[in-house]
PDB file of N, CA and C in Angstrom:
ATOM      1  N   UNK A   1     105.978  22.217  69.563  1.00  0.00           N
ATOM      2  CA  UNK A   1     104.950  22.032  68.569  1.00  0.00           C
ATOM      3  C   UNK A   1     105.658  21.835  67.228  1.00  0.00           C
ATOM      4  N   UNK A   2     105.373  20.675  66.846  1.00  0.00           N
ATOM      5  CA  UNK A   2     106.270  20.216  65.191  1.00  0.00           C
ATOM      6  C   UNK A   2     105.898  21.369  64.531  1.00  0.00           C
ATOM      7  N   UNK A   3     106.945  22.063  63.819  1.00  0.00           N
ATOM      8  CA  UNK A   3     106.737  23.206  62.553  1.00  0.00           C
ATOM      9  C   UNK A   3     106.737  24.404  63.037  1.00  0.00           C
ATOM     10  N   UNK A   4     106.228  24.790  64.199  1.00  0.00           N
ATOM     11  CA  UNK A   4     106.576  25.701  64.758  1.00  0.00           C
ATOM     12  C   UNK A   4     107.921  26.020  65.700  1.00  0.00           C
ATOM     13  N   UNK A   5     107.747  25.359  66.659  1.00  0.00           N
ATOM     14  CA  UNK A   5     109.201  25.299  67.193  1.00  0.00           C
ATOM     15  C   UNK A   5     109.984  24.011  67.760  1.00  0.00           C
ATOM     16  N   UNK A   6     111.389  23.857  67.593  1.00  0.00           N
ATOM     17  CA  UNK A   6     111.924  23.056  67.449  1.00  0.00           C
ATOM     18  C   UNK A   6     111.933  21.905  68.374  1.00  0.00           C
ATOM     19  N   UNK A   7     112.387  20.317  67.986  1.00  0.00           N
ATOM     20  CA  UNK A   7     112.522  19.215  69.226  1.00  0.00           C
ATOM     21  C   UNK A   7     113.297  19.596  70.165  1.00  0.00           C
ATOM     22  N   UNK A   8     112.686  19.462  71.728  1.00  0.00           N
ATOM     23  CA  UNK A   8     113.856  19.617  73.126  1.00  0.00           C
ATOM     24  C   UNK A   8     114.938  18.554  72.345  1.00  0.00           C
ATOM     25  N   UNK A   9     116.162  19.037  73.114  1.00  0.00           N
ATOM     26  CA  UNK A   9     117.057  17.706  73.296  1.00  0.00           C
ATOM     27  C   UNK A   9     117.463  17.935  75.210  1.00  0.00           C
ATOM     28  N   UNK A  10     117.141  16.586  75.311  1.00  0.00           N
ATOM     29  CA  UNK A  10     118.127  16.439  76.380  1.00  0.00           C
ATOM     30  C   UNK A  10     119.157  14.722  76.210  1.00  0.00           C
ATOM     31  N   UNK A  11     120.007  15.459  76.739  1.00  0.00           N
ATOM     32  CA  UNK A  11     120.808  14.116  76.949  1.00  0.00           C
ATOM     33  C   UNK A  11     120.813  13.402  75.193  1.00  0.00           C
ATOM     34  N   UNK A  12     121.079  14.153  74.497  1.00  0.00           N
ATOM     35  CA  UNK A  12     121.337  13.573  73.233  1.00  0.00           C
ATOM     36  C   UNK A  12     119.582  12.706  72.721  1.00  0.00           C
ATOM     37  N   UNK A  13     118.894  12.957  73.171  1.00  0.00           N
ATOM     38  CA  UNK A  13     117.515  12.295  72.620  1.00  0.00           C
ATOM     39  C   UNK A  13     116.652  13.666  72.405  1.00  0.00           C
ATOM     40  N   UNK A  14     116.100  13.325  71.155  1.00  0.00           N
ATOM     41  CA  UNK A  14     114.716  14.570  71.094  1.00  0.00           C
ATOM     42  C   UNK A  14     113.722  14.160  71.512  1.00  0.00           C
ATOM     43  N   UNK A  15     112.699  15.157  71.674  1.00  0.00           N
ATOM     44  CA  UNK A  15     111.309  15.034  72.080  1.00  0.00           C
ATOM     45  C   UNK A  15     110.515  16.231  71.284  1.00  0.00           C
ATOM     46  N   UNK A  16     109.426  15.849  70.647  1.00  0.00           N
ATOM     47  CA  UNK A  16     108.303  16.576  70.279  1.00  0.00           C
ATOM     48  C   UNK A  16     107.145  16.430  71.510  1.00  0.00           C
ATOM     49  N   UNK A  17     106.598  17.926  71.243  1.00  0.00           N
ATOM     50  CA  UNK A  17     105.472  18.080  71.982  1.00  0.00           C
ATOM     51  C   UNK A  17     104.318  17.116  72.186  1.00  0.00           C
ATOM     52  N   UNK A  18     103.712  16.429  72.810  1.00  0.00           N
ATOM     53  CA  UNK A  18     103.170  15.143  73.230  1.00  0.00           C
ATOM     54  C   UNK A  18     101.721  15.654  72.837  1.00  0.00           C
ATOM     55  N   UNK A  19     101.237  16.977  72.286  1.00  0.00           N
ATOM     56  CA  UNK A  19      99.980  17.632  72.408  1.00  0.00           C
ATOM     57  C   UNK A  19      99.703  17.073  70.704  1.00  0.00           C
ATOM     58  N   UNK A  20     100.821  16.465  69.672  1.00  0.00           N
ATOM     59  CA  UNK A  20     100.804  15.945  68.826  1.00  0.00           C
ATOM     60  C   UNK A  20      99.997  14.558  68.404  1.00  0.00           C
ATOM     61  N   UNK A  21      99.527  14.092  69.353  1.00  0.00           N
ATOM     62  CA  UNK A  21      99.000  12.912  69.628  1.00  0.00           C
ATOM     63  C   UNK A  21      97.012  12.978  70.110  1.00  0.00           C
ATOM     64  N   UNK A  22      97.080  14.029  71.206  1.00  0.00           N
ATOM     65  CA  UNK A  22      96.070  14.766  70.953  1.00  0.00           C
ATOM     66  C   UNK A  22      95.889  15.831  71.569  1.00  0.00           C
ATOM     67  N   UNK A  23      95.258  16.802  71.011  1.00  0.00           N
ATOM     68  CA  UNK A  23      95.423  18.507  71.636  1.00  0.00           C
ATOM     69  C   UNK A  23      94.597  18.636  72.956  1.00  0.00           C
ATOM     70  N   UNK A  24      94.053  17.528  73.219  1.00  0.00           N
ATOM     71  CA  UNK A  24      92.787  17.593  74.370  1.00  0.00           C
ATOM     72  C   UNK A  24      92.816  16.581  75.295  1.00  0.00           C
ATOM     73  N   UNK A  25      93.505  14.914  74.793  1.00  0.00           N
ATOM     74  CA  UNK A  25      93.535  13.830  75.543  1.00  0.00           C
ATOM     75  C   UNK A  25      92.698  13.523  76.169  1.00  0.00           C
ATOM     76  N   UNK A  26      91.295  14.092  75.558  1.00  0.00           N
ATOM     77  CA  UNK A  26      89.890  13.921  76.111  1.00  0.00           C
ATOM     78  C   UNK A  26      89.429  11.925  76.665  1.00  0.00           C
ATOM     79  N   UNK A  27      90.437  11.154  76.033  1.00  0.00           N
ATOM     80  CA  UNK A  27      90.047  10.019  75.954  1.00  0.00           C
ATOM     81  C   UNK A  27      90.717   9.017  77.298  1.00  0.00           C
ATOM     82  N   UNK A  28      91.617  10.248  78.180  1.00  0.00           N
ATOM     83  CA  UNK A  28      91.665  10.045  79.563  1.00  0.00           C
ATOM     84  C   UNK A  28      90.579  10.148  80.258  1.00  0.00           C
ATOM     85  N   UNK A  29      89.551  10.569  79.859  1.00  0.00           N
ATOM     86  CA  UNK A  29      88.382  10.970  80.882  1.00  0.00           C
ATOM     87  C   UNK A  29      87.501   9.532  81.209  1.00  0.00           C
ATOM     88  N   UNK A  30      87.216   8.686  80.392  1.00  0.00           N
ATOM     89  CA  UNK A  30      86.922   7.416  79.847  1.00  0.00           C
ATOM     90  C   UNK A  30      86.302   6.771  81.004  1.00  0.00           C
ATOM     91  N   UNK A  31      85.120   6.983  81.423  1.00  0.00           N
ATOM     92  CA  UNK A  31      84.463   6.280  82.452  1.00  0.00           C
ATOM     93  C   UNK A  31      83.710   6.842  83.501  1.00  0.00           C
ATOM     94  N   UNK A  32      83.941   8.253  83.513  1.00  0.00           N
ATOM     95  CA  UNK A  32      83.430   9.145  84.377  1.00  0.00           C
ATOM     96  C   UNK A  32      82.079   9.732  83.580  1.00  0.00           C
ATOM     97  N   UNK A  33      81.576  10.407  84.701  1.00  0.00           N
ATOM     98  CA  UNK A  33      80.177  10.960  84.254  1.00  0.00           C
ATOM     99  C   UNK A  33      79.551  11.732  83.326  1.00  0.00           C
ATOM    100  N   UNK A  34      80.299  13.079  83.766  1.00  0.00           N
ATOM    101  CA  UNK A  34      80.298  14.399  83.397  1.00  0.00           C
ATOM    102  C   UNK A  34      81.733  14.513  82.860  1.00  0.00           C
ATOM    103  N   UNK A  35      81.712  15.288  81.717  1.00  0.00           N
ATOM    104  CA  UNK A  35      83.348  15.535  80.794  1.00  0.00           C
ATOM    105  C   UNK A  35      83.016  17.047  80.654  1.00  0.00           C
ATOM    106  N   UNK A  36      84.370  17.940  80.558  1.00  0.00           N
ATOM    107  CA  UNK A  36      83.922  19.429  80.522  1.00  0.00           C
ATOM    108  C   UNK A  36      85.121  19.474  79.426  1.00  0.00           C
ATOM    109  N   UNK A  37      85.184  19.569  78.320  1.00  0.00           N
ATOM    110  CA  UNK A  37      86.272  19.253  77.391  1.00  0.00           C
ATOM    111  C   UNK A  37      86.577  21.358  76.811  1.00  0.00           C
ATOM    112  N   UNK A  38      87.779  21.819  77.062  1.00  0.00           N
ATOM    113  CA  UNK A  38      88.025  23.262  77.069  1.00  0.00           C
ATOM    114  C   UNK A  38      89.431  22.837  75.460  1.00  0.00           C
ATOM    115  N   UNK A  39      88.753  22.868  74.327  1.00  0.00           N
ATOM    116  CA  UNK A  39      89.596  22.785  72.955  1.00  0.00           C
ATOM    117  C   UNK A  39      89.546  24.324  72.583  1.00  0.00           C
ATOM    118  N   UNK A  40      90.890  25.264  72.932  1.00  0.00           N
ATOM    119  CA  UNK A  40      91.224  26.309  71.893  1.00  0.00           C
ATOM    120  C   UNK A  40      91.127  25.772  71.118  1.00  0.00           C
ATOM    121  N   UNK A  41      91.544  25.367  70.208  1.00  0.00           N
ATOM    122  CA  UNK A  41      91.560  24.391  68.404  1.00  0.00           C
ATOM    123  C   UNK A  41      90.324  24.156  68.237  1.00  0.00           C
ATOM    124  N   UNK A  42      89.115  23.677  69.156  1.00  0.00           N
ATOM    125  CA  UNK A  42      88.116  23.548  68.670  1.00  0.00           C
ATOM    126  C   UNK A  42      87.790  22.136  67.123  1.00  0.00           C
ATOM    127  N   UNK A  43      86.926  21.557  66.782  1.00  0.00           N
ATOM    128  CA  UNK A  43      87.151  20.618  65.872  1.00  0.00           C
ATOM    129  C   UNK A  43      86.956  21.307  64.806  1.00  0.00           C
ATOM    130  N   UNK A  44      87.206  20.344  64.025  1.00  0.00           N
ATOM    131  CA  UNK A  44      87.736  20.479  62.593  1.00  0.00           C
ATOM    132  C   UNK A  44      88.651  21.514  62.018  1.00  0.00           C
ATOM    133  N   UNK A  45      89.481  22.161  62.830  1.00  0.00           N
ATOM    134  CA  UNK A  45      90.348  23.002  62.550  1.00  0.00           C
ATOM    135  C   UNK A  45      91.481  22.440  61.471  1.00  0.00           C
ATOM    136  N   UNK A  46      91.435  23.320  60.179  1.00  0.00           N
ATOM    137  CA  UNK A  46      92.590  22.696  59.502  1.00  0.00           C
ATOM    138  C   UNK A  46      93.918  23.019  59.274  1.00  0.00           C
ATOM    139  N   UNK A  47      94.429  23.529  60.389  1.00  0.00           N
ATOM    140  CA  UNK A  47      95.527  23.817  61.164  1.00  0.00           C
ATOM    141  C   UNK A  47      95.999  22.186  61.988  1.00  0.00           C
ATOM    142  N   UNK A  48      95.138  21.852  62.259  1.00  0.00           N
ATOM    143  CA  UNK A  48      95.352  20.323  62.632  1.00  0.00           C
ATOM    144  C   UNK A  48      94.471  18.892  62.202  1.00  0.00           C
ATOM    145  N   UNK A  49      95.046  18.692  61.301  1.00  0.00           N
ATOM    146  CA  UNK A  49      94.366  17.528  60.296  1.00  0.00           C
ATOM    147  C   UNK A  49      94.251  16.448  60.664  1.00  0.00           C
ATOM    148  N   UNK A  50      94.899  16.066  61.899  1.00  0.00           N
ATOM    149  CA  UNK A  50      94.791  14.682  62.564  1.00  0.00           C
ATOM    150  C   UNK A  50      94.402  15.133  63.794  1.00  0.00           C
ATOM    151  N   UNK A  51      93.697  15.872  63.810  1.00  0.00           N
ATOM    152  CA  UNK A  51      92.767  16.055  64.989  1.00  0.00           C
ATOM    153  C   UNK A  51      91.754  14.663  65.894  1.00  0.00           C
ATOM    154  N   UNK A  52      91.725  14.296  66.463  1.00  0.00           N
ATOM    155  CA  UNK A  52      90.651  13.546  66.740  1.00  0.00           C
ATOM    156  C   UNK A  52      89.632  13.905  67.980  1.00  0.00           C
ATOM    157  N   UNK A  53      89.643  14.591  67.969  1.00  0.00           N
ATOM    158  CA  UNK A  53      88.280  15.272  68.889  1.00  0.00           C
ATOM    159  C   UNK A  53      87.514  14.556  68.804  1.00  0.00           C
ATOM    160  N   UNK A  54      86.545  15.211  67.329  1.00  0.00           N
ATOM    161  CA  UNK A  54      85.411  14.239  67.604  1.00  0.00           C
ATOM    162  C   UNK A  54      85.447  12.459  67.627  1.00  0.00           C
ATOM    163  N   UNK A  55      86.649  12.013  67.609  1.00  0.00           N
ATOM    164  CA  UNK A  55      86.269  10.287  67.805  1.00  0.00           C
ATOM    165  C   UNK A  55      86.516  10.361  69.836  1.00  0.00           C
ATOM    166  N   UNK A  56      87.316  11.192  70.044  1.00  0.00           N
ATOM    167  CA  UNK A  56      87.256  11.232  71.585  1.00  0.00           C
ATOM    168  C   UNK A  56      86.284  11.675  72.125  1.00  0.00           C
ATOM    169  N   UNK A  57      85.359  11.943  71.778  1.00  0.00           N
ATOM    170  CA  UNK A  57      84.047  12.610  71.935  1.00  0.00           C
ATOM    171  C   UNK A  57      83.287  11.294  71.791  1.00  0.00           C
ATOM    172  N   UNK A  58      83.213  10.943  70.902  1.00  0.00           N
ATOM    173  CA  UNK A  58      82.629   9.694  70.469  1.00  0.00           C
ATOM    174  C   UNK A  58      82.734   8.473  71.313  1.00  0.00           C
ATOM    175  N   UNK A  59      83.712   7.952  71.630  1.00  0.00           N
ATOM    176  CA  UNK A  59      84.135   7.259  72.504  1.00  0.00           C
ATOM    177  C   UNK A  59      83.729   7.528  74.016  1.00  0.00           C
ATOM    178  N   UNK A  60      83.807   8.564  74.250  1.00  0.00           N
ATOM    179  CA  UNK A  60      83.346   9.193  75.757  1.00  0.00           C
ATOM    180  C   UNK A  60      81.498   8.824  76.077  1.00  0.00           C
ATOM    181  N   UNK A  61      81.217   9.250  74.864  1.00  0.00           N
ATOM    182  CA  UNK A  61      79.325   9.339  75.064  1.00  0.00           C
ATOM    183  C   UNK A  61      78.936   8.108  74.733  1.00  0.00           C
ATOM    184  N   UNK A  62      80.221   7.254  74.015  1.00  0.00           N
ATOM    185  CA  UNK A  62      79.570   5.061  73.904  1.00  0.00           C
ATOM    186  C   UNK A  62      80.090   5.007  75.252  1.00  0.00           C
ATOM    187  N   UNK A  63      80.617   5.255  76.355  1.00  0.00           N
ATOM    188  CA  UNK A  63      80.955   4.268  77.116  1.00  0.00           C
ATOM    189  C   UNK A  63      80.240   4.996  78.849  1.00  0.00           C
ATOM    190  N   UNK A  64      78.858   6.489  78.259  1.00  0.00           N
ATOM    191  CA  UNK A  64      78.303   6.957  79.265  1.00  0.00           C
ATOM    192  C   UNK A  64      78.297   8.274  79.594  1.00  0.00           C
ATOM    193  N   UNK A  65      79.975   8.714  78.984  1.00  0.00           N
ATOM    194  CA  UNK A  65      79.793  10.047  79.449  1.00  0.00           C
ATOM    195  C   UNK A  65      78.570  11.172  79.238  1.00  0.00           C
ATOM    196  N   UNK A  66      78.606  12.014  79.438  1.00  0.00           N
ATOM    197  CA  UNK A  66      77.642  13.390  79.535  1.00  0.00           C
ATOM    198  C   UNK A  66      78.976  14.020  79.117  1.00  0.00           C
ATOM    199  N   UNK A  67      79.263  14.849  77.708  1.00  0.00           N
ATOM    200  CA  UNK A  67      80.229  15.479  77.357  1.00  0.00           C
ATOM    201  C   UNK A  67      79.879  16.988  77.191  1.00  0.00           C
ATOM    202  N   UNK A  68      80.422  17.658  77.338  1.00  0.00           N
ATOM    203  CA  UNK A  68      80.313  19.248  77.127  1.00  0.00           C
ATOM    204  C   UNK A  68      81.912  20.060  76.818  1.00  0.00           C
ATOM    205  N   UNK A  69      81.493  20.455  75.416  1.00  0.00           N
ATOM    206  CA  UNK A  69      82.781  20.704  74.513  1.00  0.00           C
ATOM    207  C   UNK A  69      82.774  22.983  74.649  1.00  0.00           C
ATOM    208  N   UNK A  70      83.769  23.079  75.284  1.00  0.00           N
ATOM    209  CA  UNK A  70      83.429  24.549  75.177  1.00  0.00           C
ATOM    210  C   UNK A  70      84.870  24.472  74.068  1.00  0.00           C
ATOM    211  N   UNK A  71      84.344  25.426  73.117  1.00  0.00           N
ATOM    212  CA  UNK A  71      85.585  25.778  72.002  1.00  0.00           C
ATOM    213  C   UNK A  71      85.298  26.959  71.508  1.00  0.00           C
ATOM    214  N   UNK A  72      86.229  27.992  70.720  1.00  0.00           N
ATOM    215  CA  UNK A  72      86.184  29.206  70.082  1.00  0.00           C
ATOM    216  C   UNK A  72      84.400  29.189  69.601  1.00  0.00           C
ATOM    217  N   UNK A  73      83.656  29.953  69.543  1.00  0.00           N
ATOM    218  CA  UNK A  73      82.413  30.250  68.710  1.00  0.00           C
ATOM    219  C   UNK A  73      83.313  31.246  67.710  1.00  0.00           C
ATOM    220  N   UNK A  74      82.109  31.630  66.879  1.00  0.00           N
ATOM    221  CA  UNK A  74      82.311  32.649  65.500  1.00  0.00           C
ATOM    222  C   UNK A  74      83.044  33.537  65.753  1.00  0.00           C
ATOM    223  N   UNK A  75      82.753  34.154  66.741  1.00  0.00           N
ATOM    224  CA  UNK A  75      83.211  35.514  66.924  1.00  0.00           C
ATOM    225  C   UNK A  75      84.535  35.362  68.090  1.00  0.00           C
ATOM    226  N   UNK A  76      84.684  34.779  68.608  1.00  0.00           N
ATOM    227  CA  UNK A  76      86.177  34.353  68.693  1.00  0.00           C
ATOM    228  C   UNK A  76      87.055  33.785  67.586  1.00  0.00           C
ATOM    229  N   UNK A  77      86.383  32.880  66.554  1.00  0.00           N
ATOM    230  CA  UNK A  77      87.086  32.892  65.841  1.00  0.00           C
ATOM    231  C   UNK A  77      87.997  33.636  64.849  1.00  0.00           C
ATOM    232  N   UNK A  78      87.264  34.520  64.418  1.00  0.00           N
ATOM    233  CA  UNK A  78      87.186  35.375  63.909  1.00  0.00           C
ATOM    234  C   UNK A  78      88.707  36.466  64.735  1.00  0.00           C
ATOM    235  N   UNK A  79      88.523  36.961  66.252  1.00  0.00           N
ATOM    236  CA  UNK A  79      88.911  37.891  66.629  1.00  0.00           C
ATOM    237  C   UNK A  79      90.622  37.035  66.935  1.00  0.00           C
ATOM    238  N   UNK A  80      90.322  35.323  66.983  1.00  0.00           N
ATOM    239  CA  UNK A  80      91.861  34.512  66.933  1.00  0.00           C
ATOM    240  C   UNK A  80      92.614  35.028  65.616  1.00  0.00           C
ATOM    241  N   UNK A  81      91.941  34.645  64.415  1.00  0.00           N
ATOM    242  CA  UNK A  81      92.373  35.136  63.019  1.00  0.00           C
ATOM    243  C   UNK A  81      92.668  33.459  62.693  1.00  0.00           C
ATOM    244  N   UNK A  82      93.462  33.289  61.436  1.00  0.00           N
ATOM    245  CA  UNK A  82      93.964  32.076  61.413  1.00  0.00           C
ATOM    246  C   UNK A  82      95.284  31.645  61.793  1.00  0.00           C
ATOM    247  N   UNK A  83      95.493  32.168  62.424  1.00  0.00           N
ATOM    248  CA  UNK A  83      97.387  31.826  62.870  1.00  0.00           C
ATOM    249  C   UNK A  83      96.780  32.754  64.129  1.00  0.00           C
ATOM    250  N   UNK A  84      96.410  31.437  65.415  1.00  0.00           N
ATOM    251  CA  UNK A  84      96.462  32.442  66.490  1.00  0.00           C
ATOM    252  C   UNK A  84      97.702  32.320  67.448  1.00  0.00           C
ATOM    253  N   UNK A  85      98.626  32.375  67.251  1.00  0.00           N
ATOM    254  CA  UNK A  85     100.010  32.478  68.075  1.00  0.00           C
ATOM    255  C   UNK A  85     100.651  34.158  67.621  1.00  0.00           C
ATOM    256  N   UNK A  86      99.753  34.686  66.791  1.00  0.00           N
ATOM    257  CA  UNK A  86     100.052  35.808  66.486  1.00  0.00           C
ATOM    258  C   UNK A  86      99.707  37.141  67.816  1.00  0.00           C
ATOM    259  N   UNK A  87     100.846  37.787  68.189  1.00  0.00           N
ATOM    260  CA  UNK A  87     100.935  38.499  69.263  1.00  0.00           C
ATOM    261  C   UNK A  87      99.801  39.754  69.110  1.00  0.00           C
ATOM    262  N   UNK A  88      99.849  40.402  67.709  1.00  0.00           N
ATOM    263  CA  UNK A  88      98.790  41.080  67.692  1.00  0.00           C
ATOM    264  C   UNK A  88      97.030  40.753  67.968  1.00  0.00           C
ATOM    265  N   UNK A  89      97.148  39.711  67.644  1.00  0.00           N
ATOM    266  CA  UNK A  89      95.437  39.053  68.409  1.00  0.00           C
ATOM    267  C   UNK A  89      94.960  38.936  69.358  1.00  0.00           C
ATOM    268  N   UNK A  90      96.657  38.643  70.244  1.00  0.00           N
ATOM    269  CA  UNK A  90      96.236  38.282  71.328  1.00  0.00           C
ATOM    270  C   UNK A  90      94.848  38.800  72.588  1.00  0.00           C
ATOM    271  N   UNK A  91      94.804  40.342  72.395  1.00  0.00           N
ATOM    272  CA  UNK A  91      94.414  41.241  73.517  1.00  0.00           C
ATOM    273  C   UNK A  91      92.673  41.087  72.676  1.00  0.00           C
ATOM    274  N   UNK A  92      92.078  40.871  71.413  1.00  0.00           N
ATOM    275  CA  UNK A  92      90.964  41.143  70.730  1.00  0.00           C
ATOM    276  C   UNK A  92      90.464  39.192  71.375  1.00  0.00           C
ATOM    277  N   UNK A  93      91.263  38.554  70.913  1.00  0.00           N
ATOM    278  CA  UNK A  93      90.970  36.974  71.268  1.00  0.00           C
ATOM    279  C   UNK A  93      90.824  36.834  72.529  1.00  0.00           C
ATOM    280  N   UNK A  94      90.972  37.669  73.653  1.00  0.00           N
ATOM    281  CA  UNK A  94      91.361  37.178  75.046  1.00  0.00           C
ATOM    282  C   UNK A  94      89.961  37.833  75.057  1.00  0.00           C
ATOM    283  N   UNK A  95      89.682  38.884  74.998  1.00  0.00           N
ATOM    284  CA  UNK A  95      87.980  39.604  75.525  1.00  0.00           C
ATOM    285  C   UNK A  95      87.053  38.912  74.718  1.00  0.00           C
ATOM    286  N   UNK A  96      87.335  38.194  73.423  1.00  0.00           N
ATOM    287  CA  UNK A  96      86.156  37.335  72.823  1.00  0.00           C
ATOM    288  C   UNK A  96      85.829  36.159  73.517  1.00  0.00           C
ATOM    289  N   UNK A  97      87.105  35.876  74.088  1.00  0.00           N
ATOM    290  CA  UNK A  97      87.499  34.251  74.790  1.00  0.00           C
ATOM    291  C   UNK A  97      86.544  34.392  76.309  1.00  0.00           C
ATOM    292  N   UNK A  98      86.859  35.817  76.802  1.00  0.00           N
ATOM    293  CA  UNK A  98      86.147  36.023  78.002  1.00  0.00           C
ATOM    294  C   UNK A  98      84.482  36.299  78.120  1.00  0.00           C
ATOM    295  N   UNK A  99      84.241  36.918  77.271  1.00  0.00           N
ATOM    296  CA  UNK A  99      83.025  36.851  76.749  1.00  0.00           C
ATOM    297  C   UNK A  99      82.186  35.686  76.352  1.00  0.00           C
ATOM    298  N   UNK A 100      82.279  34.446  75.351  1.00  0.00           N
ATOM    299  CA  UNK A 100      81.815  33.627  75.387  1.00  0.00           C
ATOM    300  C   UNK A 100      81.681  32.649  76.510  1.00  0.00           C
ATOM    301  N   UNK A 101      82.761  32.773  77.385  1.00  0.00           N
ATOM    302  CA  UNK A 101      83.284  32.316  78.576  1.00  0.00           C
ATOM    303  C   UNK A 101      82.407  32.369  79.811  1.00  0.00           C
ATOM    304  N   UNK A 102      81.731  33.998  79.419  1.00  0.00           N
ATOM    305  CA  UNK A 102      80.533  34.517  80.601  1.00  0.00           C
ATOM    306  C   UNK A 102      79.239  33.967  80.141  1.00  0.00           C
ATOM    307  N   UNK A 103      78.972  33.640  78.896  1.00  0.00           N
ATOM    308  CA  UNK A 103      77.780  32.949  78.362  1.00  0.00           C
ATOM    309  C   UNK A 103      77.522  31.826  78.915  1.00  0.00           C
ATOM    310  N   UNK A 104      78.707  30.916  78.571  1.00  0.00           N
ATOM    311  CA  UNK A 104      78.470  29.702  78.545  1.00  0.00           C
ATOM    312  C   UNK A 104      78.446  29.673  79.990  1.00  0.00           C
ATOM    313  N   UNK A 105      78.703  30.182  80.922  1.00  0.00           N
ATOM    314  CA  UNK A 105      79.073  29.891  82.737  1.00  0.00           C
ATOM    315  C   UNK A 105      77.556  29.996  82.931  1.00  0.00           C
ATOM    316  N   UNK A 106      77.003  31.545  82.489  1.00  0.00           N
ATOM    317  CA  UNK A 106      75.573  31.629  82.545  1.00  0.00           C
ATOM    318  C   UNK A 106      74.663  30.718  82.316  1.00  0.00           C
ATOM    319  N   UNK A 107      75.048  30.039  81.311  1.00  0.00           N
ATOM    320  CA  UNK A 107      73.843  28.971  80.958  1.00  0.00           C
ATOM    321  C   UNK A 107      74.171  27.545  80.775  1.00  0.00           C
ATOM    322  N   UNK A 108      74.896  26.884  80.275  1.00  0.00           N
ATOM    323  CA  UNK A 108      75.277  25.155  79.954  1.00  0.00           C
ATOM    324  C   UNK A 108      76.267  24.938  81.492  1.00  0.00           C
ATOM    325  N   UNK A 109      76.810  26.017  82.283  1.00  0.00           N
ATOM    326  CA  UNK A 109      77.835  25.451  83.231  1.00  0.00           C
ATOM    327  C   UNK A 109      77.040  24.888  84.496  1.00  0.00           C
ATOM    328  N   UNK A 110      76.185  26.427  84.639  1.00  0.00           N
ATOM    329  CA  UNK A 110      75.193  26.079  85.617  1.00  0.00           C
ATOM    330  C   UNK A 110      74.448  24.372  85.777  1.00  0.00           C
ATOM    331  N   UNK A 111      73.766  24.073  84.210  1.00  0.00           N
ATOM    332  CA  UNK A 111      73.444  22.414  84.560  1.00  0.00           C
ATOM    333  C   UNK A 111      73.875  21.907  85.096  1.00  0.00           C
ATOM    334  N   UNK A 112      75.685  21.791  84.219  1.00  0.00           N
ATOM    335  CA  UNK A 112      76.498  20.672  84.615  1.00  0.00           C
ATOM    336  C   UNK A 112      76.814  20.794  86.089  1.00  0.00           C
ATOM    337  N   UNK A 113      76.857  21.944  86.641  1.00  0.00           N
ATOM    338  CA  UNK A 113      77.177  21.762  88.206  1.00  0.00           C
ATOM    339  C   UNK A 113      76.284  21.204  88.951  1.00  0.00           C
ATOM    340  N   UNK A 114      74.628  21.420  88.555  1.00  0.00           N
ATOM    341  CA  UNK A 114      73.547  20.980  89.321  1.00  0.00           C
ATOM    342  C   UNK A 114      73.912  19.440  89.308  1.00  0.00           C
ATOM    343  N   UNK A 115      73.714  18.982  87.699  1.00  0.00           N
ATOM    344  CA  UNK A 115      73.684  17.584  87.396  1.00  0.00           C
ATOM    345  C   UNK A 115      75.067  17.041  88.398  1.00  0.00           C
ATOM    346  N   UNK A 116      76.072  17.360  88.490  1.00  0.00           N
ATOM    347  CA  UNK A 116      77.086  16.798  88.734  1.00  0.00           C
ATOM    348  C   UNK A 116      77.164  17.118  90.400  1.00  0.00           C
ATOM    349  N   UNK A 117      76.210  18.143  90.956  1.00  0.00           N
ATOM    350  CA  UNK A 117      76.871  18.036  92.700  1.00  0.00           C
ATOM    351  C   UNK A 117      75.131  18.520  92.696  1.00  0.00           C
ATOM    352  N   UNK A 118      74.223  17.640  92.790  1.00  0.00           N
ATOM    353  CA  UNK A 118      73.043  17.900  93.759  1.00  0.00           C
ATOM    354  C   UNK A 118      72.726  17.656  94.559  1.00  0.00           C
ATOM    355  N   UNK A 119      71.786  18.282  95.230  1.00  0.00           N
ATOM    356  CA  UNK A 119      71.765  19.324  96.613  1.00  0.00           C
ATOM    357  C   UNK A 119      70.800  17.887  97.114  1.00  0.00           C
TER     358      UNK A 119
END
């Protein structure tokens, strides 16, 4: 990850993390039905300014998809902090993460499974 930690080298060539380009690569999905898009970063995070989520989002629902974006809510956000690579968060972010996690299964996952495998 540029700025955080350093380019691999192998064989005398560097490489940066490819997640630089996009954190989600949502715009592989491109033709299919149903999209289940899982962004820790979540949009508009300004931790990452060249984000493009929402144009991969955008792109997905012009060409048909059915998109469904699960990302941090409030109160995960909140329990990430703003620098979530921080070790102390980790254990408060993981039960917020699991928690919204049981919501959303409860209610928006259920559709998408009907819509996407009916009986």
């Amino acid at each position: 990850m540029p700025g955080i930690w350093p380019c691999v080298s192998i064989d005398d060539e560097h490489y940066d993390d490819g997640g630089i380009r996009s954190g989600e690569k949502a715009d592989f999905a491109k033709g299919t039905k149903n999209v289940l898009i899982i962004s820790p970063a979540g949009v508009d995070n300004p931790a990452l300014p060249r984000s493009n989520l929402r144009d991969e989002i955008a792109l997905l629902e012009s060409t048909g998809s059915m998109v469904t974006l699960i990302s941090p809510d409030a109160s995960s956000k909140t329990a990430m902090g703003k620098i979530p690579l921080v070790p102390s968060k980790r254990a408060a972010a993981a039960k917020s993460g699991f928690e919204q996690g049981c919501r959303f299964t409860s209610t928006v996952m259920t559709s998408i499974w009907v819509e996407t495998f009916p009986r």
